[in-house]
N, C-alpha and C. Protein backbone atom coordinates (compact mmCIF):
# COMPACT_ATOMS: atom_id res chain seq x y z
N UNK A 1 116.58 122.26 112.64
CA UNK A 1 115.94 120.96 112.88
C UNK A 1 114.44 121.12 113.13
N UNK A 2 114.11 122.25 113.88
CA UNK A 2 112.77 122.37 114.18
C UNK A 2 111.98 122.35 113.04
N UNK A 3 112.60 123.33 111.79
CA UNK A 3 111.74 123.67 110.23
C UNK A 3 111.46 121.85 110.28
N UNK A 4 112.43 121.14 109.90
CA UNK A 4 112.22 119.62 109.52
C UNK A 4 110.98 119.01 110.28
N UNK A 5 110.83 119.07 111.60
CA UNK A 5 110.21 118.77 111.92
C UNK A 5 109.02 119.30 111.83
N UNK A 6 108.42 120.42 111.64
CA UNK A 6 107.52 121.33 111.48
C UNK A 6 106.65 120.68 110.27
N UNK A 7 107.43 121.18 109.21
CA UNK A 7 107.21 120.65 107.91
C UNK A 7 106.85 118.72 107.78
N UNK A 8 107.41 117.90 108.72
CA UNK A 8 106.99 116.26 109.31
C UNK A 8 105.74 116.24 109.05
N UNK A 9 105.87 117.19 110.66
CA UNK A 9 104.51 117.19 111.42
C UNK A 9 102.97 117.61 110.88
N UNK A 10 103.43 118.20 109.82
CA UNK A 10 102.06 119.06 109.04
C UNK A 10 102.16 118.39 107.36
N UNK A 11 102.90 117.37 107.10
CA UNK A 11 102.78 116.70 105.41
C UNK A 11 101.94 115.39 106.18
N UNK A 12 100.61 115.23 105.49
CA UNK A 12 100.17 113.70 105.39
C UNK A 12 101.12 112.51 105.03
N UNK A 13 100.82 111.38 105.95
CA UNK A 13 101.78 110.61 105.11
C UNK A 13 101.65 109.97 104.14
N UNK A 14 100.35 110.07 103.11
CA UNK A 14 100.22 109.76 101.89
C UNK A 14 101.20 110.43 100.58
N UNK A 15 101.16 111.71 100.85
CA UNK A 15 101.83 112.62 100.44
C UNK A 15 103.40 112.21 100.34
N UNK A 16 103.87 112.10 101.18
CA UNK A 16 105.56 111.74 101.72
C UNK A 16 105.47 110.03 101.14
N UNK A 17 104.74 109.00 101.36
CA UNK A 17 105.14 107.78 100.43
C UNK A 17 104.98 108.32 98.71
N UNK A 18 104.00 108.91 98.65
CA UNK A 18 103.25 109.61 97.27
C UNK A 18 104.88 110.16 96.48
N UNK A 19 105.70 111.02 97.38
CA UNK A 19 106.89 111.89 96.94
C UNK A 19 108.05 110.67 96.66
N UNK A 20 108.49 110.11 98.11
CA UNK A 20 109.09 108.76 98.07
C UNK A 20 109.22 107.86 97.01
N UNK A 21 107.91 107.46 96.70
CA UNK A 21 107.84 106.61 95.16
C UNK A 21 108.29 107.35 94.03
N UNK A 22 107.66 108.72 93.94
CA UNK A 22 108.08 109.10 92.80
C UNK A 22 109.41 109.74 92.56
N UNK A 23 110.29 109.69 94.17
CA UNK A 23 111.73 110.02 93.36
C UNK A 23 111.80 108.37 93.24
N UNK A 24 111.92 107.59 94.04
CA UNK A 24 112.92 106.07 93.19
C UNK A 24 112.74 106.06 92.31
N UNK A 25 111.46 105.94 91.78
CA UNK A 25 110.90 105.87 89.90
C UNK A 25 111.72 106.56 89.50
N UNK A 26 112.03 108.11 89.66
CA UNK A 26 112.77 108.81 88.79
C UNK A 26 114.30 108.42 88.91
N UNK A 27 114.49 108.66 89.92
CA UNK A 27 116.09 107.93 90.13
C UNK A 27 116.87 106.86 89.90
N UNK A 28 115.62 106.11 90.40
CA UNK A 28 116.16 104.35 89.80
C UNK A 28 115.26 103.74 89.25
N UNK A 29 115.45 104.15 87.51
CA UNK A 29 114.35 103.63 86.48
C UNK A 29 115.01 102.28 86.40
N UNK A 30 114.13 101.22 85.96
CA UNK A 30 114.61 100.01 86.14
C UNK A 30 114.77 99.77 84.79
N UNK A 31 115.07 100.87 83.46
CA UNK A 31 115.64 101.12 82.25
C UNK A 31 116.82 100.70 82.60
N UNK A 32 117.55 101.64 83.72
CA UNK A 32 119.36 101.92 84.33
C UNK A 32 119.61 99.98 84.13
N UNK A 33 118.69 99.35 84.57
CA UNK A 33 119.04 98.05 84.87
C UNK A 33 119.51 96.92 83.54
N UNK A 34 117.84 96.89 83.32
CA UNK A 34 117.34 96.29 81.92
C UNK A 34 117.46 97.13 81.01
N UNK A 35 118.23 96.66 79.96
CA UNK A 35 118.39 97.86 78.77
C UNK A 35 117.43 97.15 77.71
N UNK A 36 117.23 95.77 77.71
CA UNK A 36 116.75 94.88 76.58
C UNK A 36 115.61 95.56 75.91
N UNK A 37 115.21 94.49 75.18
CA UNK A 37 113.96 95.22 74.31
C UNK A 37 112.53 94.91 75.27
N UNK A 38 112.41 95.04 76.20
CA UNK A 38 111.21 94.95 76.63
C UNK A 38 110.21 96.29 76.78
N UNK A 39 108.79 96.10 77.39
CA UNK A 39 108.49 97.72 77.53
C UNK A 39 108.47 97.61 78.91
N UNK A 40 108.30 98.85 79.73
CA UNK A 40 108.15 99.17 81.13
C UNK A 40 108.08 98.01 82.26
N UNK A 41 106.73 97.95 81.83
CA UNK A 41 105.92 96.70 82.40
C UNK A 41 106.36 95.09 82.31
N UNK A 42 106.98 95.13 81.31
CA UNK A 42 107.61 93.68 81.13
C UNK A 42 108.87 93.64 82.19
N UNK A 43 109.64 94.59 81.58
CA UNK A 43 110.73 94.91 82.90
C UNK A 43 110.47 94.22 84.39
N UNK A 44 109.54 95.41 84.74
CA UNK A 44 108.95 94.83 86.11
C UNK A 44 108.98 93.77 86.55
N UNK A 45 107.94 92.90 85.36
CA UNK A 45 107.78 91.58 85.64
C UNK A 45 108.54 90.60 85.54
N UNK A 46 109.58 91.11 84.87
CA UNK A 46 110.75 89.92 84.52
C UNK A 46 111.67 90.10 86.11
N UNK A 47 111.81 91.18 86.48
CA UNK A 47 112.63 91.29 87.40
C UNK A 47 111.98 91.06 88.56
N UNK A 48 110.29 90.29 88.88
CA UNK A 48 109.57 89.87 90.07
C UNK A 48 109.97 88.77 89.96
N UNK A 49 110.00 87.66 87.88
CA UNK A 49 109.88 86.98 88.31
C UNK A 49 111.72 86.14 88.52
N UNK A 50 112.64 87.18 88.21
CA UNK A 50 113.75 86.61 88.51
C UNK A 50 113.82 86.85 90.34
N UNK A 51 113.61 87.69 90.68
CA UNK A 51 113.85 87.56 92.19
C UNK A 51 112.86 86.73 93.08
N UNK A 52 111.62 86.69 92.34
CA UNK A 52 110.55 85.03 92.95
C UNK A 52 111.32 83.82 93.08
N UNK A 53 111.84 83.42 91.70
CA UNK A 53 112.39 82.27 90.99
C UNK A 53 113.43 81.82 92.29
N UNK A 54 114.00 82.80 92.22
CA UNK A 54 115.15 82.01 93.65
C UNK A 54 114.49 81.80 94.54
N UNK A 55 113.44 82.17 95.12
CA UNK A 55 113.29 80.71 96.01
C UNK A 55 111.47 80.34 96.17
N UNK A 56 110.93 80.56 95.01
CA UNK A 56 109.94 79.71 94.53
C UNK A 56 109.60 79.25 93.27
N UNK A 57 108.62 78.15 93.30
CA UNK A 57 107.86 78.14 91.75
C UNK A 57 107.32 79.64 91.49
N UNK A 58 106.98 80.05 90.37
CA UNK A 58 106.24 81.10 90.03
C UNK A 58 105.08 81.05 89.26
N UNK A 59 104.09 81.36 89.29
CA UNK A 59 102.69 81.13 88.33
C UNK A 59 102.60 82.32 87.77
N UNK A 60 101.48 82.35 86.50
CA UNK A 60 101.04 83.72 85.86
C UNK A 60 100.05 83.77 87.55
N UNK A 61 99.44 83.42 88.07
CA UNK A 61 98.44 83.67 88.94
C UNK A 61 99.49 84.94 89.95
N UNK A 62 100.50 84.33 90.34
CA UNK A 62 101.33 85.12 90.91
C UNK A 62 102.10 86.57 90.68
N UNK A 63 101.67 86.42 89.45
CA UNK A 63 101.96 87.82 88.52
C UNK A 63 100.56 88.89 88.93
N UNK A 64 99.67 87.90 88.31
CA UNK A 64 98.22 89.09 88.69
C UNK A 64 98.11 89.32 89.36
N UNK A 65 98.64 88.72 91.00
CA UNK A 65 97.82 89.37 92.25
C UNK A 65 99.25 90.19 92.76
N UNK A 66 100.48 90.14 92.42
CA UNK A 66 101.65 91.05 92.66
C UNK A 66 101.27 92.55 91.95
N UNK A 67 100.52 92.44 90.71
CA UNK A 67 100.85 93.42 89.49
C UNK A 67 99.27 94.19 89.50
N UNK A 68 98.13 93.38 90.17
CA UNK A 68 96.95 93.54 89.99
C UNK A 68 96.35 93.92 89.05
N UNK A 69 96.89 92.94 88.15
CA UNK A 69 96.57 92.91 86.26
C UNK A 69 95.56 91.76 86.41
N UNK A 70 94.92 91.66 85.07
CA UNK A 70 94.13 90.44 84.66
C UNK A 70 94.87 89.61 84.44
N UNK A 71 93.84 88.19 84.03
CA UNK A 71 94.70 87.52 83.45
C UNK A 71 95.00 87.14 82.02
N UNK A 72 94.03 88.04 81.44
CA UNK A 72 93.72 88.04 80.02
C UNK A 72 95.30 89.14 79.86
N UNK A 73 95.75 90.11 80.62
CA UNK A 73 96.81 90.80 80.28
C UNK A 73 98.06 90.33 80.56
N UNK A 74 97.94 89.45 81.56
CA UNK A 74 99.21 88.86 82.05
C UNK A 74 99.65 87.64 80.41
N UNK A 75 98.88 86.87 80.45
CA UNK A 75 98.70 85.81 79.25
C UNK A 75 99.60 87.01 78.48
N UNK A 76 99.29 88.01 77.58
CA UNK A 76 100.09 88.22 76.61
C UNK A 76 101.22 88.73 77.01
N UNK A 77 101.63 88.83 77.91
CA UNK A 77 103.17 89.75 78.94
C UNK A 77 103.84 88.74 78.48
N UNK A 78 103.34 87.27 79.35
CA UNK A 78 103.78 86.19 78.89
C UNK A 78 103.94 85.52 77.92
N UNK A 79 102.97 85.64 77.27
CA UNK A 79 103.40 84.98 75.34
C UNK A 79 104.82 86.06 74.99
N UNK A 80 103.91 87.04 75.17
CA UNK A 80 105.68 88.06 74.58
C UNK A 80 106.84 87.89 75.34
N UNK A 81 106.30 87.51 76.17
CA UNK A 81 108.20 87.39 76.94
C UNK A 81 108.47 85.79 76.32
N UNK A 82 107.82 84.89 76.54
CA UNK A 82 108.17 84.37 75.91
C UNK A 82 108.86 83.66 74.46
N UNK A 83 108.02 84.61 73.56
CA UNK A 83 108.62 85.02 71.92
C UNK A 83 109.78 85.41 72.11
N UNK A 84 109.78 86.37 73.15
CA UNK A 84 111.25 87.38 72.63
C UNK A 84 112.74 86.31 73.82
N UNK A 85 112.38 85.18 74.39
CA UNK A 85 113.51 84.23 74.89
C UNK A 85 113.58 84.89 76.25
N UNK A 86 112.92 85.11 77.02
CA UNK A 86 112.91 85.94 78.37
C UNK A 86 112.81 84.88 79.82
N UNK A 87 111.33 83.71 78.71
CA UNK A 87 110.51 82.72 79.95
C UNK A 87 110.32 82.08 79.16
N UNK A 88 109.99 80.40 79.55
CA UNK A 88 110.00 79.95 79.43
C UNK A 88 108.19 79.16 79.89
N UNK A 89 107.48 78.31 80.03
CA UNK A 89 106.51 77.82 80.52
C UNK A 89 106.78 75.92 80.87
N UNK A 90 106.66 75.60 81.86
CA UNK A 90 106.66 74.48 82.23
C UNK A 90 106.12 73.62 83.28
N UNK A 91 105.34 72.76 82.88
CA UNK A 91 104.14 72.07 83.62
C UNK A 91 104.77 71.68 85.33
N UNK A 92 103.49 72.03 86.04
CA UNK A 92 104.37 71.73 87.43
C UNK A 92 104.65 70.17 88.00
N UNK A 93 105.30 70.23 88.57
CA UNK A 93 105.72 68.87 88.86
C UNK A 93 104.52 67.94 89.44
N UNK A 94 103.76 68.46 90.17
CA UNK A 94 102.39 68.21 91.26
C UNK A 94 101.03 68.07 90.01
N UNK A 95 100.91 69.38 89.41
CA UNK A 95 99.77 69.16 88.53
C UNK A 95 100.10 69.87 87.16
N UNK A 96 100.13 69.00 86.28
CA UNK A 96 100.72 69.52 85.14
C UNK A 96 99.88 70.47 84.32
N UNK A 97 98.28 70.72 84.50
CA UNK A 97 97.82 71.86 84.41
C UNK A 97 98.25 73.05 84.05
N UNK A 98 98.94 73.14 85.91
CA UNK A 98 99.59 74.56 86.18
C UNK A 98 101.03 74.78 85.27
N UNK A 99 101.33 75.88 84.71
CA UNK A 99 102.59 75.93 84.10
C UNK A 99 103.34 76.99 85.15
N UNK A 100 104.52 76.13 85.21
CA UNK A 100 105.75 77.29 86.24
C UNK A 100 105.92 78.41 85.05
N UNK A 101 106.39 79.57 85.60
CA UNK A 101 107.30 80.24 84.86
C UNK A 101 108.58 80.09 85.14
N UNK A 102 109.60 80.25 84.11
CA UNK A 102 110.89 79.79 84.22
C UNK A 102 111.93 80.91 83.80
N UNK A 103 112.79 81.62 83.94
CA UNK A 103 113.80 82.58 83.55
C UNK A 103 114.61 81.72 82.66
N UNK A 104 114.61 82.33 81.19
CA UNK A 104 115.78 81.98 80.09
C UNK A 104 117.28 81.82 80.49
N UNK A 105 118.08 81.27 79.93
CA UNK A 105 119.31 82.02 80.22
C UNK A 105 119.31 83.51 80.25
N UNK A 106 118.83 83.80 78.72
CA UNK A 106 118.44 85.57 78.53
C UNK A 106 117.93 86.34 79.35
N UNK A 107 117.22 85.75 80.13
CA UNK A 107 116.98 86.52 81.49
C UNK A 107 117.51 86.31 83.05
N UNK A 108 118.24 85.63 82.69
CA UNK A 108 119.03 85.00 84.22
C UNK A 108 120.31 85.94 84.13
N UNK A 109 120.89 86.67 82.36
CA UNK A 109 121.79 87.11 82.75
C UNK A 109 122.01 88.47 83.03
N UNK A 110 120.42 88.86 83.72
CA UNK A 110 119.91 90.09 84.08
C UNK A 110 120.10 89.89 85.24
N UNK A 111 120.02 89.20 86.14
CA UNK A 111 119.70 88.86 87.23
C UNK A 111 120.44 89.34 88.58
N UNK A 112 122.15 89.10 88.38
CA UNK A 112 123.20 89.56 88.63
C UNK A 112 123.24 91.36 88.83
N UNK A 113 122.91 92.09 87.77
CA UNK A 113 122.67 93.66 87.74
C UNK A 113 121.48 93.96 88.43
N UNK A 114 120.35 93.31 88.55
CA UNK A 114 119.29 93.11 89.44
C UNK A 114 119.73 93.43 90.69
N UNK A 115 120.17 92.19 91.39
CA UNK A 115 120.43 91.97 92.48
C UNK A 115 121.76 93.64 93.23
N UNK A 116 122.70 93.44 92.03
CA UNK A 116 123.38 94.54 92.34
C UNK A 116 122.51 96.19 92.87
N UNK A 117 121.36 96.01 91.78
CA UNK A 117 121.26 98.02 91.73
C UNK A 117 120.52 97.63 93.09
N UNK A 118 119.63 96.56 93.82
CA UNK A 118 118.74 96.77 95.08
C UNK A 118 119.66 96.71 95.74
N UNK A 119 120.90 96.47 95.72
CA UNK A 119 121.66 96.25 96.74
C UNK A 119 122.43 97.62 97.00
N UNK A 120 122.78 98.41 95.88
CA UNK A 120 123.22 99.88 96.08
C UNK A 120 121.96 100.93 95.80
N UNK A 121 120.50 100.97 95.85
CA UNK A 121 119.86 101.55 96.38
C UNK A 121 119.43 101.34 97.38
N UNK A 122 119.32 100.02 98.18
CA UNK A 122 119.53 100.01 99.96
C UNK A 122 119.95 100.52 100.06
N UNK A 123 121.47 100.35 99.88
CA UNK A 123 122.55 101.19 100.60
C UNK A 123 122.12 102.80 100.79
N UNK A 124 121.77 103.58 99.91
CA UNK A 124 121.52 104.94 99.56
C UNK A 124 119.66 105.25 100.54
N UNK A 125 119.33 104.10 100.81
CA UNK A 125 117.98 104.68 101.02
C UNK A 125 117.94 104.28 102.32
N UNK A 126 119.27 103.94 103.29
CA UNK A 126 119.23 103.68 104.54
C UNK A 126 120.51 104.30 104.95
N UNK A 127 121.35 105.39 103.68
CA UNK A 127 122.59 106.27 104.60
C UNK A 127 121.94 106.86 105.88
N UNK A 128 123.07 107.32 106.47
CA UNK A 128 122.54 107.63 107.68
C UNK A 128 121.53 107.42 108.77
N UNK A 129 120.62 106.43 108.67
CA UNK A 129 119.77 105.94 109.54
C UNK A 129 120.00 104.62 109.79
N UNK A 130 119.90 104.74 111.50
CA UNK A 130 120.23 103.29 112.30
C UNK A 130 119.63 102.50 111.90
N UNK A 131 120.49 101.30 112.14
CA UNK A 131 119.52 99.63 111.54
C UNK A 131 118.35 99.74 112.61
N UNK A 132 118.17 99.90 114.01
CA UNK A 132 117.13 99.93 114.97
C UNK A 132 115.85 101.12 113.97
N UNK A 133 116.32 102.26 113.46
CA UNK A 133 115.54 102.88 112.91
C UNK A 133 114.56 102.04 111.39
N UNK A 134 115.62 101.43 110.66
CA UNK A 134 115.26 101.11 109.27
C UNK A 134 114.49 100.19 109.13
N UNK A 135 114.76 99.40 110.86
CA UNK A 135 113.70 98.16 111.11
C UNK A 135 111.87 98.52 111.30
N UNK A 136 112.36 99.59 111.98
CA UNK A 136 110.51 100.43 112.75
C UNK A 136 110.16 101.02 111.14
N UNK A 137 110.69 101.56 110.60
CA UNK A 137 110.50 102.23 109.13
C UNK A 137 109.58 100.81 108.24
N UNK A 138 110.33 100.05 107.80
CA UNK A 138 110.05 98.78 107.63
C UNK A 138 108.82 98.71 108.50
N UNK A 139 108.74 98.20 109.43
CA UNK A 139 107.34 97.67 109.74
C UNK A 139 106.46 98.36 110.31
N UNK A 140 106.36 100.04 110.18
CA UNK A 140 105.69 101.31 109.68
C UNK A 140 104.97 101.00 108.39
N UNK A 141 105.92 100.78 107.65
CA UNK A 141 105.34 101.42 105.83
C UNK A 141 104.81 99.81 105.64
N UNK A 142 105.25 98.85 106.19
CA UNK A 142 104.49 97.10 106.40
C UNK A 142 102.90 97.48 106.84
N UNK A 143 102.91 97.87 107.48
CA UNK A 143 101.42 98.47 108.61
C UNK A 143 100.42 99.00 107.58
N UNK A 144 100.86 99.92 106.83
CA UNK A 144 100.48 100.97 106.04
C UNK A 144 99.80 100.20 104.96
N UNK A 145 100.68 99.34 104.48
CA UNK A 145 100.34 98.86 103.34
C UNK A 145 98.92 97.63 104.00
N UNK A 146 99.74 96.90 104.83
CA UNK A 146 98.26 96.33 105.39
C UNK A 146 97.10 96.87 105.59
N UNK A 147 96.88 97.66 105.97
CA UNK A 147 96.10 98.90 106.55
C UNK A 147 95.45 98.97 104.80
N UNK A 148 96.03 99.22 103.76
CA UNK A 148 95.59 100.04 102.88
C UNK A 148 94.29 98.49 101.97
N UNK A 149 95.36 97.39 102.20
CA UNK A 149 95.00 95.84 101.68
C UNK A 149 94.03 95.75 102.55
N UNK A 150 93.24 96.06 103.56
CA UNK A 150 92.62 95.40 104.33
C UNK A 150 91.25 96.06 103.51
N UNK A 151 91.23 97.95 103.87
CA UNK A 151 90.38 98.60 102.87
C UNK A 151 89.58 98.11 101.61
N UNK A 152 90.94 97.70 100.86
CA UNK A 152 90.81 97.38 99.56
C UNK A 152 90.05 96.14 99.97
N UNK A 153 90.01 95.17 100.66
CA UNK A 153 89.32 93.70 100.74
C UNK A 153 87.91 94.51 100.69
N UNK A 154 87.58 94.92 101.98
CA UNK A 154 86.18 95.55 102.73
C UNK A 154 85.42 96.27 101.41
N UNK A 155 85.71 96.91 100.64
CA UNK A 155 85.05 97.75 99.71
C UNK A 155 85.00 96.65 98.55
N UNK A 156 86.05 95.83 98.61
CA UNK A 156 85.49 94.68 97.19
C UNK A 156 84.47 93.76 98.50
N UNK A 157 84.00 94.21 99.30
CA UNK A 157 83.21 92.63 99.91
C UNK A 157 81.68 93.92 99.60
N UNK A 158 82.01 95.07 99.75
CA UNK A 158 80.64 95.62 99.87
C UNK A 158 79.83 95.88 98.38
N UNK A 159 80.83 95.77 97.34
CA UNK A 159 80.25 95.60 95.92
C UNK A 159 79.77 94.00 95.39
N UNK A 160 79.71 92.73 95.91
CA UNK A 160 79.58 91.74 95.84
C UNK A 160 77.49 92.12 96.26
């Protein structure tokens, strides 16, 4: 137990989220999920915006600042998902301007296997550690990420 801890105590924790990410990526490619014809990146986005969709409107705006894409790149994610029956576009109820994004049937009947694989990689990425633990973990790596967003603001205010 001591090596474990040893080895804790002396890895940065950039390093250890850095490792973290890159086994899920490897382990749970979100290929395993979505088999369709999309590429990588579409994936992603289809599966933000099926798990948004339940319980909001969704915008392309909401894509760029999740994905921190343009919007000149998002626009064609979206035309192509759209071509290929994925999304849909539809004026919002408030200002018809704005267009919702909408999940196809074709993509709603992803949605189900979605929901499943986060639900059995929870499971696997909280064996053995207490719910009291998984909670502080959680709003540890919450901290972190704030911490990292706050940076990122300060250095875009000092290039202005």
């Amino acid at each position: 137990m001591q090596d474990i801890n040893d080895k804790i105590n002396n890895m940065h924790m950039g390093k250890l989220i850095h490792m973290l990410s890159h086994e899920m990526k490897r382990n749970h490619p979100i290929d395993k999920v979505i088999q369709d014809d999309l590429t990588i990146m579409q994936k992603h986005i289809l599966k933000f915006i099926l798990l948004e969709t339940m319980h909001r409107d969704l915008y392309q705006k909401d894509i760029e600042e999740e994905f921190q894409i343009r919007k000149s790149t998002v626009t064609g994610y979206v035309q192509l998902m759209e071509k290929n029956g994925y999304l849909t576009r539809e004026s919002d109820k408030e200002d018809a301007r704005k267009k919702c994004l909408v999940p196809t049937a074709r993509a709603e009947k992803l949605r189900e296997a979605i929901l499943e694989d986060i639900k059995q990689n929870e499971k696997l990425l909280e064996k053995g550690i207490s719910a009291e633990d998984v909670t502080t973990c959680k709003h540890v790596l919450y901290q972190v990420l704030q911490n990292l967003i706050e940076k990122h603001k300060e250095e875009g205010k000092k290039d202005e």
